[in-house]
C-alpha atoms as a PDB file:
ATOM      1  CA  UNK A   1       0.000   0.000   0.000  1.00  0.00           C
ATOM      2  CA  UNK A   2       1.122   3.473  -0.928  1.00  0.00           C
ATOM      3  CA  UNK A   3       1.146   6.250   1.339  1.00  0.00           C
ATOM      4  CA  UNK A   4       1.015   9.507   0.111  1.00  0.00           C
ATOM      5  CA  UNK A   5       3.520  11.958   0.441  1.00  0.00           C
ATOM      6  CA  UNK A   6       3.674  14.066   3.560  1.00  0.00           C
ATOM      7  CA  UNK A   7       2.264  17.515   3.092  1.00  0.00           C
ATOM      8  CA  UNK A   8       3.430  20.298   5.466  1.00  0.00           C
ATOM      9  CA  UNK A   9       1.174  21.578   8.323  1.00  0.00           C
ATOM     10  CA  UNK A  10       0.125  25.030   7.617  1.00  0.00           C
ATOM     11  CA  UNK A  11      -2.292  27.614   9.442  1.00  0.00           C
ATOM     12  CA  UNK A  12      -5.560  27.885   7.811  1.00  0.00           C
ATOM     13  CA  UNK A  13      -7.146  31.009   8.808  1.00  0.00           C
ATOM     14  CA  UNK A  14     -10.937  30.629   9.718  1.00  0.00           C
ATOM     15  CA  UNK A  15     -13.504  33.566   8.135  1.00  0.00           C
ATOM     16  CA  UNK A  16     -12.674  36.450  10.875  1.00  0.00           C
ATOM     17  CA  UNK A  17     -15.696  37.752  12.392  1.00  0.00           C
ATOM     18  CA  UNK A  18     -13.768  41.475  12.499  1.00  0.00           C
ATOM     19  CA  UNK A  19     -13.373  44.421   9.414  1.00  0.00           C
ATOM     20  CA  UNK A  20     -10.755  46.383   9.064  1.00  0.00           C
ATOM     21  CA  UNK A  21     -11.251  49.970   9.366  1.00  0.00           C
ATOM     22  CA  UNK A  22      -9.582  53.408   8.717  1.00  0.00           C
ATOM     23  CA  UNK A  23      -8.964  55.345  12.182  1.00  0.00           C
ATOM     24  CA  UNK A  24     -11.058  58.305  10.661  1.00  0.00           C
ATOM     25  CA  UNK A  25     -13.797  55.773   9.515  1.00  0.00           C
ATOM     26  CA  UNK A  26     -14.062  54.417  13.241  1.00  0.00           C
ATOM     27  CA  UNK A  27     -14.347  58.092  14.742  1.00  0.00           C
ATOM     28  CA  UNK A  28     -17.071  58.233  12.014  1.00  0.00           C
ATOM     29  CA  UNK A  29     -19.181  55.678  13.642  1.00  0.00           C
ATOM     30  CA  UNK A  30     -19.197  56.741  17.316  1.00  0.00           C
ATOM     31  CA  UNK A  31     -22.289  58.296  17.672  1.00  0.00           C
ATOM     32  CA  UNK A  32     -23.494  61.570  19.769  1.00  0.00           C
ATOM     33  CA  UNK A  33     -23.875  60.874  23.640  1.00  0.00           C
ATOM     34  CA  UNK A  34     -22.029  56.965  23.218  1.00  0.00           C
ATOM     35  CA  UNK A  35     -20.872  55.683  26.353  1.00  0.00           C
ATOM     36  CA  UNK A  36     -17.084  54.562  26.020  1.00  0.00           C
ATOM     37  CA  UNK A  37     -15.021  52.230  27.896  1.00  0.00           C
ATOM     38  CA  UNK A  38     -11.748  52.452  27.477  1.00  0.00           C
ATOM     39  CA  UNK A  39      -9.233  49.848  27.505  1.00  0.00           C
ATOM     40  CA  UNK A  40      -6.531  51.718  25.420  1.00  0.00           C
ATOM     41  CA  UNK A  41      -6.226  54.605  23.298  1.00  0.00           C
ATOM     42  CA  UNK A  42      -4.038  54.977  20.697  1.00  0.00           C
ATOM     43  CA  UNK A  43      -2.066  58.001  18.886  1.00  0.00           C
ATOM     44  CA  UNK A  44      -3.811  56.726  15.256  1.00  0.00           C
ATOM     45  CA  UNK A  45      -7.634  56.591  16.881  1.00  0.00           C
ATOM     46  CA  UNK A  46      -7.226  59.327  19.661  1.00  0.00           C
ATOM     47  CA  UNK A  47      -5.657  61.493  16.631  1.00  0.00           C
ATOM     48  CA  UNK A  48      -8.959  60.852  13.980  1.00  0.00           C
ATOM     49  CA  UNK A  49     -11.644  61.399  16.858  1.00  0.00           C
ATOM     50  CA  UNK A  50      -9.592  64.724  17.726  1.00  0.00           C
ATOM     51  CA  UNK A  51      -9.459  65.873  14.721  1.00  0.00           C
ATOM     52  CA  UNK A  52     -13.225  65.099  13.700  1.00  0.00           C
ATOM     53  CA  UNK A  53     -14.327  66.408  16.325  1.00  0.00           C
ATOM     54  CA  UNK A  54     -12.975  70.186  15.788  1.00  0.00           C
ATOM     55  CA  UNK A  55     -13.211  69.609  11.894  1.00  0.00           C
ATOM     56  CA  UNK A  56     -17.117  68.718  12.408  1.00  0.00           C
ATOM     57  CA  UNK A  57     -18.014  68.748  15.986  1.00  0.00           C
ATOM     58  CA  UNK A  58     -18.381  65.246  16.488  1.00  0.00           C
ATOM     59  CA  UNK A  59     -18.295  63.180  18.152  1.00  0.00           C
ATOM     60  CA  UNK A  60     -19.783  65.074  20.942  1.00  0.00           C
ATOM     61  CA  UNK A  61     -21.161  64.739  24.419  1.00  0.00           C
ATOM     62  CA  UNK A  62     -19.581  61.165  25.488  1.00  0.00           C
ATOM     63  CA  UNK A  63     -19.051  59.513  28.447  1.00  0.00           C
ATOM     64  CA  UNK A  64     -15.970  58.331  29.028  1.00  0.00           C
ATOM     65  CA  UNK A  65     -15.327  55.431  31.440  1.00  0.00           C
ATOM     66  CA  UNK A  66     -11.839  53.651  32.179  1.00  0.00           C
ATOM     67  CA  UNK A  67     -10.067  51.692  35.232  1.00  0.00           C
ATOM     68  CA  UNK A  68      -6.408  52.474  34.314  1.00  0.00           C
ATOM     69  CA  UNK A  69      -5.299  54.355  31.481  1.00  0.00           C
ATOM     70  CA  UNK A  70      -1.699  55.633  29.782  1.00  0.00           C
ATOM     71  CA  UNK A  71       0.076  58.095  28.813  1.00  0.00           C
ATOM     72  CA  UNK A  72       2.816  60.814  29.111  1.00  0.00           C
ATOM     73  CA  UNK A  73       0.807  63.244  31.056  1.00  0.00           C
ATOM     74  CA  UNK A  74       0.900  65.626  28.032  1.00  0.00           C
ATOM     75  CA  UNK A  75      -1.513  64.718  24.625  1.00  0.00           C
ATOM     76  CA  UNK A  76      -0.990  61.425  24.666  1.00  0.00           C
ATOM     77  CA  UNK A  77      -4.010  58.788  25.665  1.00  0.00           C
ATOM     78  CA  UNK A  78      -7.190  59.984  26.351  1.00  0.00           C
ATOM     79  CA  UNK A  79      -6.076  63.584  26.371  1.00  0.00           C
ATOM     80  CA  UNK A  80      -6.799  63.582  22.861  1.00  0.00           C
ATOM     81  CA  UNK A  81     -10.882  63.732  24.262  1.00  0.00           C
ATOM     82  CA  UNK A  82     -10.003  66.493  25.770  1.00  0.00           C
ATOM     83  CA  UNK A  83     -12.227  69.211  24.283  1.00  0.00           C
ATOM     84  CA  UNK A  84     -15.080  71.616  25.718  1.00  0.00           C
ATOM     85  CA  UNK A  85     -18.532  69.760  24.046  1.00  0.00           C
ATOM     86  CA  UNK A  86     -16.377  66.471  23.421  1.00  0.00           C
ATOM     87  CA  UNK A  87     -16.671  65.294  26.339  1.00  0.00           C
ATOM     88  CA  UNK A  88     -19.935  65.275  28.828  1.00  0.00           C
ATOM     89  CA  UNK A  89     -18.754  62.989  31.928  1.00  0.00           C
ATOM     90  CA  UNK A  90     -15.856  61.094  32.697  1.00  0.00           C
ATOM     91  CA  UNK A  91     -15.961  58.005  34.972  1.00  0.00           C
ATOM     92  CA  UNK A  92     -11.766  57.051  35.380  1.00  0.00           C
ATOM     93  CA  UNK A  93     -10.065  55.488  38.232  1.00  0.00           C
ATOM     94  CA  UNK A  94      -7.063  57.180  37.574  1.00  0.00           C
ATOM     95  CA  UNK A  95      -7.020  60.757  36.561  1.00  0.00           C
ATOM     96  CA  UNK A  96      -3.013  61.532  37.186  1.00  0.00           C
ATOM     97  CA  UNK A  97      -2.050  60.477  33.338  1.00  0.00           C
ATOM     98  CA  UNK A  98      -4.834  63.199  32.085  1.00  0.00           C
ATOM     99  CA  UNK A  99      -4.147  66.645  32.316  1.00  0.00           C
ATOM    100  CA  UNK A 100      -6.129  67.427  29.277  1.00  0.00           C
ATOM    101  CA  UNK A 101      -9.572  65.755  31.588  1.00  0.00           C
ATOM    102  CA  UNK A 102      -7.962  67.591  34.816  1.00  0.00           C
ATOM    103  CA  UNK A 103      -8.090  70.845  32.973  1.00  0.00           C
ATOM    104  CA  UNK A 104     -11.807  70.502  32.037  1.00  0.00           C
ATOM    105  CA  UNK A 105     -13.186  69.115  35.816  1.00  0.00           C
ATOM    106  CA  UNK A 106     -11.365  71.859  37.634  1.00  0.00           C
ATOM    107  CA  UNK A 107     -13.021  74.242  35.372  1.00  0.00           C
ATOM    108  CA  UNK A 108     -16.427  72.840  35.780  1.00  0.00           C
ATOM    109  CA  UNK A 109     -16.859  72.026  32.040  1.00  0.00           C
ATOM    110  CA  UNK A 110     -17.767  68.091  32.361  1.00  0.00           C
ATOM    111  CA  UNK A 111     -19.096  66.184  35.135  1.00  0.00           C
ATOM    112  CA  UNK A 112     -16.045  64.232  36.678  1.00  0.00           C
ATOM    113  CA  UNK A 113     -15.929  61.261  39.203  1.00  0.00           C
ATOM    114  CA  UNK A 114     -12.932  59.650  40.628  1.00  0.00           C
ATOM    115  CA  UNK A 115     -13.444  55.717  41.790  1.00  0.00           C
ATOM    116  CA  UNK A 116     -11.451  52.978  42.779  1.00  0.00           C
ATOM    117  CA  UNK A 117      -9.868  51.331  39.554  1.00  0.00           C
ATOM    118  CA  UNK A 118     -11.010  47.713  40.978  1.00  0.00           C
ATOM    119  CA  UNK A 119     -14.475  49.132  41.786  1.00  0.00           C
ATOM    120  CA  UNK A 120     -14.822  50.285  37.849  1.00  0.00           C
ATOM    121  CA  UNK A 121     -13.211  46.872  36.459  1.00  0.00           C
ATOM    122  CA  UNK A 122     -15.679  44.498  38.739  1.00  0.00           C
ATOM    123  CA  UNK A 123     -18.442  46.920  37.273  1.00  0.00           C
ATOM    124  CA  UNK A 124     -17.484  45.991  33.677  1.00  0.00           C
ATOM    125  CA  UNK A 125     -17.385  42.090  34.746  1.00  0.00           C
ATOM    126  CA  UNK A 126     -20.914  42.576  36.242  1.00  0.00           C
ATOM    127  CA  UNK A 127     -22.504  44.637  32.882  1.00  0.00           C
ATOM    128  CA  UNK A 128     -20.499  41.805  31.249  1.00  0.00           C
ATOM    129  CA  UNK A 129     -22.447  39.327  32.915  1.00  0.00           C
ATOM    130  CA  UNK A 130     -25.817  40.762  32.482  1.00  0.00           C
ATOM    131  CA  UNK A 131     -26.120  41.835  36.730  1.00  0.00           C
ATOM    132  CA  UNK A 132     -28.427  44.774  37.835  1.00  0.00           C
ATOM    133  CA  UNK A 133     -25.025  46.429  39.118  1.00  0.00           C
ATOM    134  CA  UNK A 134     -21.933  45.968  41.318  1.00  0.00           C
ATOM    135  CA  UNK A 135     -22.288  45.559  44.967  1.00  0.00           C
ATOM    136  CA  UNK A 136     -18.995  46.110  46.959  1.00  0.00           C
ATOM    137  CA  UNK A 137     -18.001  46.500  51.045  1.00  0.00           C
ATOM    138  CA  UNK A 138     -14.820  47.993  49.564  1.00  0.00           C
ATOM    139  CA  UNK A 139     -14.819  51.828  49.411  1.00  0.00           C
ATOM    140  CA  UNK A 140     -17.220  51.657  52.194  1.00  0.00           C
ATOM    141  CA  UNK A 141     -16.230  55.662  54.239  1.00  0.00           C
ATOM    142  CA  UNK A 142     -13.803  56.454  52.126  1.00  0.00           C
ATOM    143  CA  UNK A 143     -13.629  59.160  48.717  1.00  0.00           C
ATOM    144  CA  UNK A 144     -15.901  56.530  46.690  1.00  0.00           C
ATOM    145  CA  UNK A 145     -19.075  56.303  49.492  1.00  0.00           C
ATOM    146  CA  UNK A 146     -21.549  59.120  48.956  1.00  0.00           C
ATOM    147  CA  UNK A 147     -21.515  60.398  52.171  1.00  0.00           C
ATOM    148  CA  UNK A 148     -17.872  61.270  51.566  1.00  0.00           C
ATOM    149  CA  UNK A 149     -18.778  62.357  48.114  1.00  0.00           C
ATOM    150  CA  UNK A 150     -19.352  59.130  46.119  1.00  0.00           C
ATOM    151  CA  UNK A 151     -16.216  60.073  43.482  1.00  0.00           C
ATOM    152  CA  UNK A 152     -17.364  63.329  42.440  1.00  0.00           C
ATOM    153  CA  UNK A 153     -14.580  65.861  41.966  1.00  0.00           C
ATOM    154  CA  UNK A 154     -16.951  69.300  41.279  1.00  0.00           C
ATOM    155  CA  UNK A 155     -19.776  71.008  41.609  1.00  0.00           C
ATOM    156  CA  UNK A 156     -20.947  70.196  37.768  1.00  0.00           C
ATOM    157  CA  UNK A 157     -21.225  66.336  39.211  1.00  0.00           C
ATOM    158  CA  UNK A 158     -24.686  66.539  40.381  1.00  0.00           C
ATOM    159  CA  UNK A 159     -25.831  62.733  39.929  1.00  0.00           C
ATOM    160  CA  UNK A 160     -24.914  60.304  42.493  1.00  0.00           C
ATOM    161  CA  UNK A 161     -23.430  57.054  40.910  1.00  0.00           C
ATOM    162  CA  UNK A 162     -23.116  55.109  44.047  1.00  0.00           C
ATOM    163  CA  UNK A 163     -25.315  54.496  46.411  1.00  0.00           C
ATOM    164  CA  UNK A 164     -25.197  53.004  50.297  1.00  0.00           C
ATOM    165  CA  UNK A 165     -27.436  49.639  50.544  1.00  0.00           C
ATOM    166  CA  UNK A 166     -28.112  46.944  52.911  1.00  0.00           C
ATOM    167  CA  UNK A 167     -26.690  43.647  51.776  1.00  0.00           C
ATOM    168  CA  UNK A 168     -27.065  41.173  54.634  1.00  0.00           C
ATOM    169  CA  UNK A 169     -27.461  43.389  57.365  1.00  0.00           C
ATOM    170  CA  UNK A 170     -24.780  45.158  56.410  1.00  0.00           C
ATOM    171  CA  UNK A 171     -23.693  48.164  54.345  1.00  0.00           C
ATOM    172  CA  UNK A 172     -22.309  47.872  50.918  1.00  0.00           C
ATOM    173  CA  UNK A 173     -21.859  50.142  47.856  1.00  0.00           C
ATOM    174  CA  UNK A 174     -23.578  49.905  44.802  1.00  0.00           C
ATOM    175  CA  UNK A 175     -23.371  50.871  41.432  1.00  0.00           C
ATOM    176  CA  UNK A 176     -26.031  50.241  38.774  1.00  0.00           C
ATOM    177  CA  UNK A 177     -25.170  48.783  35.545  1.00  0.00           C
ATOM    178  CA  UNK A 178     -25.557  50.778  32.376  1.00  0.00           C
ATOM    179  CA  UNK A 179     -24.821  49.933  28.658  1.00  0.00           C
ATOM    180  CA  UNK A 180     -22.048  50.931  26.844  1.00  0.00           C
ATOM    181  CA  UNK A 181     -22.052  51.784  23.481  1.00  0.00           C
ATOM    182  CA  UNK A 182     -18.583  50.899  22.414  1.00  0.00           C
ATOM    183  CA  UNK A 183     -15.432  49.456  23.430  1.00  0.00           C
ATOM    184  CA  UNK A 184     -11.783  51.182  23.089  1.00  0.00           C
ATOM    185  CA  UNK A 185      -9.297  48.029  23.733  1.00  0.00           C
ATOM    186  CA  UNK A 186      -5.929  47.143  21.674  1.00  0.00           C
ATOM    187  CA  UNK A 187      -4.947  43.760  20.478  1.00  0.00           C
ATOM    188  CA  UNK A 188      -1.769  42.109  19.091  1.00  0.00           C
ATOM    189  CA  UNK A 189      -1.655  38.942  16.966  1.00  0.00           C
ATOM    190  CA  UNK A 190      -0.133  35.503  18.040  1.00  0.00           C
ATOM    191  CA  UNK A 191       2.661  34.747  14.947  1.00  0.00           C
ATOM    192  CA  UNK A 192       1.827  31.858  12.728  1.00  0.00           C
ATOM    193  CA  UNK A 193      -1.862  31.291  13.753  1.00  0.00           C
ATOM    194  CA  UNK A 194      -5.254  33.451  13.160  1.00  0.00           C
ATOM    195  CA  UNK A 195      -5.419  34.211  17.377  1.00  0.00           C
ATOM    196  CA  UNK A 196      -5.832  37.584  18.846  1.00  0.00           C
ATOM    197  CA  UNK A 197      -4.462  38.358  22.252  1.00  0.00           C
ATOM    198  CA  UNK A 198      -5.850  41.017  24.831  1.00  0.00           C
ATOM    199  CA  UNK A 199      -5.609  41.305  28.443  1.00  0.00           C
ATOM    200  CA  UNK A 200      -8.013  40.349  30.681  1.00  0.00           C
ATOM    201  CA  UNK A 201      -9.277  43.441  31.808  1.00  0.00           C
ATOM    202  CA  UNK A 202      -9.698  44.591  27.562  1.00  0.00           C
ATOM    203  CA  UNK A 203     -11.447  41.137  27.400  1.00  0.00           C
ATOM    204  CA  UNK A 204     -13.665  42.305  30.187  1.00  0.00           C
ATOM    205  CA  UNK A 205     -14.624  45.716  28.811  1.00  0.00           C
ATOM    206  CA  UNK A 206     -15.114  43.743  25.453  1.00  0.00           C
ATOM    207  CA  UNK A 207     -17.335  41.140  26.969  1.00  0.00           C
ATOM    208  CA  UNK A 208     -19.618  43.927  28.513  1.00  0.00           C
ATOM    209  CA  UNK A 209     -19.879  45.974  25.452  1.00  0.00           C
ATOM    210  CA  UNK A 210     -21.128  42.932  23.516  1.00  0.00           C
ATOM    211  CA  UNK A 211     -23.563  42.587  26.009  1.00  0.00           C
ATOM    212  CA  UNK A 212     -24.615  46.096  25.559  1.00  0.00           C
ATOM    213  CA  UNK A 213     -25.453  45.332  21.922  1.00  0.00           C
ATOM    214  CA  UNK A 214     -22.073  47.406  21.274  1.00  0.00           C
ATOM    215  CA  UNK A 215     -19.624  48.368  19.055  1.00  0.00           C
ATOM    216  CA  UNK A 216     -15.732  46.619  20.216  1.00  0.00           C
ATOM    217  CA  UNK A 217     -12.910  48.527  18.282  1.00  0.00           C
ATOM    218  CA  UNK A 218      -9.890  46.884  18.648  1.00  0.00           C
ATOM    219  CA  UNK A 219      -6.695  48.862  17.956  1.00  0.00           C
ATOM    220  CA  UNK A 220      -3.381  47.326  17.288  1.00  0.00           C
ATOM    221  CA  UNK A 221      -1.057  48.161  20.634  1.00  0.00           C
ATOM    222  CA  UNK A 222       2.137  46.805  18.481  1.00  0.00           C
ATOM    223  CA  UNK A 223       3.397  46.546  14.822  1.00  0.00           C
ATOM    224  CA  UNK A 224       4.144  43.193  13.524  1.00  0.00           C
ATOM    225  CA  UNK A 225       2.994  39.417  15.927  1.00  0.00           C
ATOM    226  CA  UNK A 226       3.834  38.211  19.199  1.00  0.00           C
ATOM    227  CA  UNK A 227       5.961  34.788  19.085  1.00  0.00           C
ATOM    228  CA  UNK A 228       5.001  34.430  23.145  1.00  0.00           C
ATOM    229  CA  UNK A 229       2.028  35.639  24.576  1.00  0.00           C
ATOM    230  CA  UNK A 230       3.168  37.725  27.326  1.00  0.00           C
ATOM    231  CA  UNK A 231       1.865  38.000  30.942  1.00  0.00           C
ATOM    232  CA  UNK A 232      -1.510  39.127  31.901  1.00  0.00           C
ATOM    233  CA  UNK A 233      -2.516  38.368  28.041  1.00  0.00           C
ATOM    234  CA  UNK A 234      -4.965  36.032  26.314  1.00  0.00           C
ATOM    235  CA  UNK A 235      -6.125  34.329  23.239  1.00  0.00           C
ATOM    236  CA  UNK A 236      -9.770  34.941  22.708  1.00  0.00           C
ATOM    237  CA  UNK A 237     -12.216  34.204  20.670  1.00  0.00           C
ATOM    238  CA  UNK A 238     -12.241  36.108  16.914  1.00  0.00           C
ATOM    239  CA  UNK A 239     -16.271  37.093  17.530  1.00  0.00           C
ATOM    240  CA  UNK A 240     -14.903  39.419  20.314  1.00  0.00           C
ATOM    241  CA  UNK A 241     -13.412  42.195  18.035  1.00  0.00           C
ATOM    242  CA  UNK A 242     -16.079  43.992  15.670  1.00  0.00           C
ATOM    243  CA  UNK A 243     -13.681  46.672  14.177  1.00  0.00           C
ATOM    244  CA  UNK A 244      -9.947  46.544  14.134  1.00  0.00           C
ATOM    245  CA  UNK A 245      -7.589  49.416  13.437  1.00  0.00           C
ATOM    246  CA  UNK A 246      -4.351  49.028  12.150  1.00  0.00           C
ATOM    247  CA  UNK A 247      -1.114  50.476  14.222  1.00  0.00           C
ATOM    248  CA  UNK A 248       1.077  52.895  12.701  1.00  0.00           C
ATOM    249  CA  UNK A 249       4.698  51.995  13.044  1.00  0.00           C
ATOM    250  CA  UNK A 250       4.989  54.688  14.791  1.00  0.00           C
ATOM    251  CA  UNK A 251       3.052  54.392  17.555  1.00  0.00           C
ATOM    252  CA  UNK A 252       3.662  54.282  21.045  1.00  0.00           C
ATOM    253  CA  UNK A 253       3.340  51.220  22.842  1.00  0.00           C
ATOM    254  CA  UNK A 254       5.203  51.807  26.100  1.00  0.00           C
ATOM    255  CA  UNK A 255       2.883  52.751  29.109  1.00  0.00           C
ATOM    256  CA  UNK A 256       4.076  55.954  31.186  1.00  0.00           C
ATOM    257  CA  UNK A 257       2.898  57.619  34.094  1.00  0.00           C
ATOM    258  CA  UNK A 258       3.285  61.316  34.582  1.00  0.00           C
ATOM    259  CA  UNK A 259       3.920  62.863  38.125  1.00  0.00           C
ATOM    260  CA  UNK A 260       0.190  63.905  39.543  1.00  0.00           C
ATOM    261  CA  UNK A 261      -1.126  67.226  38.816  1.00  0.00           C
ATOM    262  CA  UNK A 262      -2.938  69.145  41.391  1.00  0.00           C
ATOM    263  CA  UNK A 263      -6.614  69.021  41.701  1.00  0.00           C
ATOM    264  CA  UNK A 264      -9.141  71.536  42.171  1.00  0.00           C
ATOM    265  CA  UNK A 265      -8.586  72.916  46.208  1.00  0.00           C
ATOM    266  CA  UNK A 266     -11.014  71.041  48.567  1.00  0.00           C
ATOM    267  CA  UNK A 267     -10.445  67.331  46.683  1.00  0.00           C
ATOM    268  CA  UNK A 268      -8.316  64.910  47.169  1.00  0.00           C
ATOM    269  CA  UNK A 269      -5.729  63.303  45.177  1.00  0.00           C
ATOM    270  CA  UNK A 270      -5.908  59.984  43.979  1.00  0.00           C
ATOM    271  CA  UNK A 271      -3.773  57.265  42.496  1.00  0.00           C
ATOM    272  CA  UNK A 272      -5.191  54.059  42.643  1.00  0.00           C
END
């Protein structure tokens, strides 16, 4: 009996459930008033949604929501958002990498709350898993309950996010869910094979935007594939990613922290 020759393994690439868009294509879609979590924000995207913005005014009036974010402290990161009318209300957990957002709370010009980074990521893996809201004993008399302010950083933050419960005879925090409209996360490629990689907090903020019925742009975070997948990454499915923009060469992947600015008087500091 014959056996036929030996044919060399090769990668056969499934049909991706993700397009391929143009950065100013993407800042096309986002619509007036979209809620945004954001994972990661690139020099490519956070240029085109600058630049549409004060070319046609939009997109306008979005809510911005992050854990953790980068940048240089300068224009890098979501300080490209940072315009009056581009921005209604930011949600972060850490404001010190934002100047641009600093600049607008401590002039009253958007609504601006400061909570625990862990508080904000649980919150996504609750939306994510289709839960009323996020019910925490953490945060409990500190900046985040609402008898010490509940997170909000000026007098334009009217709306109280948080609220005190009882949860067993005891007193918790909690949050209501809310949906959000699209996803801000980056992505890198695994060499020789069709997988994505994304940390688990991007896969997080990706899984609750899906459940929101919303948009997930990925952006690629480096030029080129990964041979190993680093730490804190994962392979996930291809259905995660609805949109993915291409990196520049150019762009910066390295994550930097800049020293904290000061805050309006009267609030306190935070770096979670």
């Amino acid at each position: 009996m014959l056996s036929s020759p030996a044919r060399a393994e090769r990668m056969i690439r499934p049909p991706r459930h993700w397009k391929t868009a143009s950065a100013e294509a993407v800042a096309a879609q986002i619509p007036r008033g979209a809620t945004i979590a954001v994972g990661w924000l690139g020099d490519v995207l956070g240029n085109a949604l600058e630049a549409a913005f004060l070319a046609q005014g939009a997109p306008r009036d979005l809510t911005i929501v992050y854990a953790t974010t980068h940048g240089d402290g300068r224009t890098h990161g979501l300080n490209h958002l940072a315009h009056v009318g581009m921005v209604r209300r930011v949600i972060g957990g850490q404001w010190h990498p934002v100047p641009g957002l600093q600049a607008l709370a401590r002039t009253e010009r958007i609504e601006a709350y400061s909570l625990p980074a862990g508080f904000i990521r649980h919150l996504f893996r609750d939306i994510a898993a289709g839960l009323p809201g996020h019910l925490s004993r953490g945060g409990l008399g500190t900046f985040a309950d609402p008898r010490q302010g509940g997170g909000r950083l000026n007098q334009a933050t009217r709306e109280e996010l948080v609220h005190v419960v009882r949860a067993a005879g005891q007193d918790a925090l909690l949050m209501h869910s809310f949906p959000i409209d699209v996803a801000l996360i980056s992505v890198a490629f695994m060499e020789g094979s069709a997988a994505i990689a994304m940390t688990r907090d991007a896969m997080t903020i990706a899984r609750a935007v899906q459940a929101s019925g919303g948009l997930v742009i990925a952006q690629m975070d480096r030029v080129g594939t990964m041979e190993k997948l680093p730490p804190g990454q994962v392979v996930v499915p291809d259905t995660l990613v609805d949109v993915l923009v291409a990196a520049d060469p150019r762009e910066r992947t390295e994550t930097t922290f800049s020293s904290p600015l000061a805050m309006p008087k009267g609030q306190r500091r935070l770096t979670h």
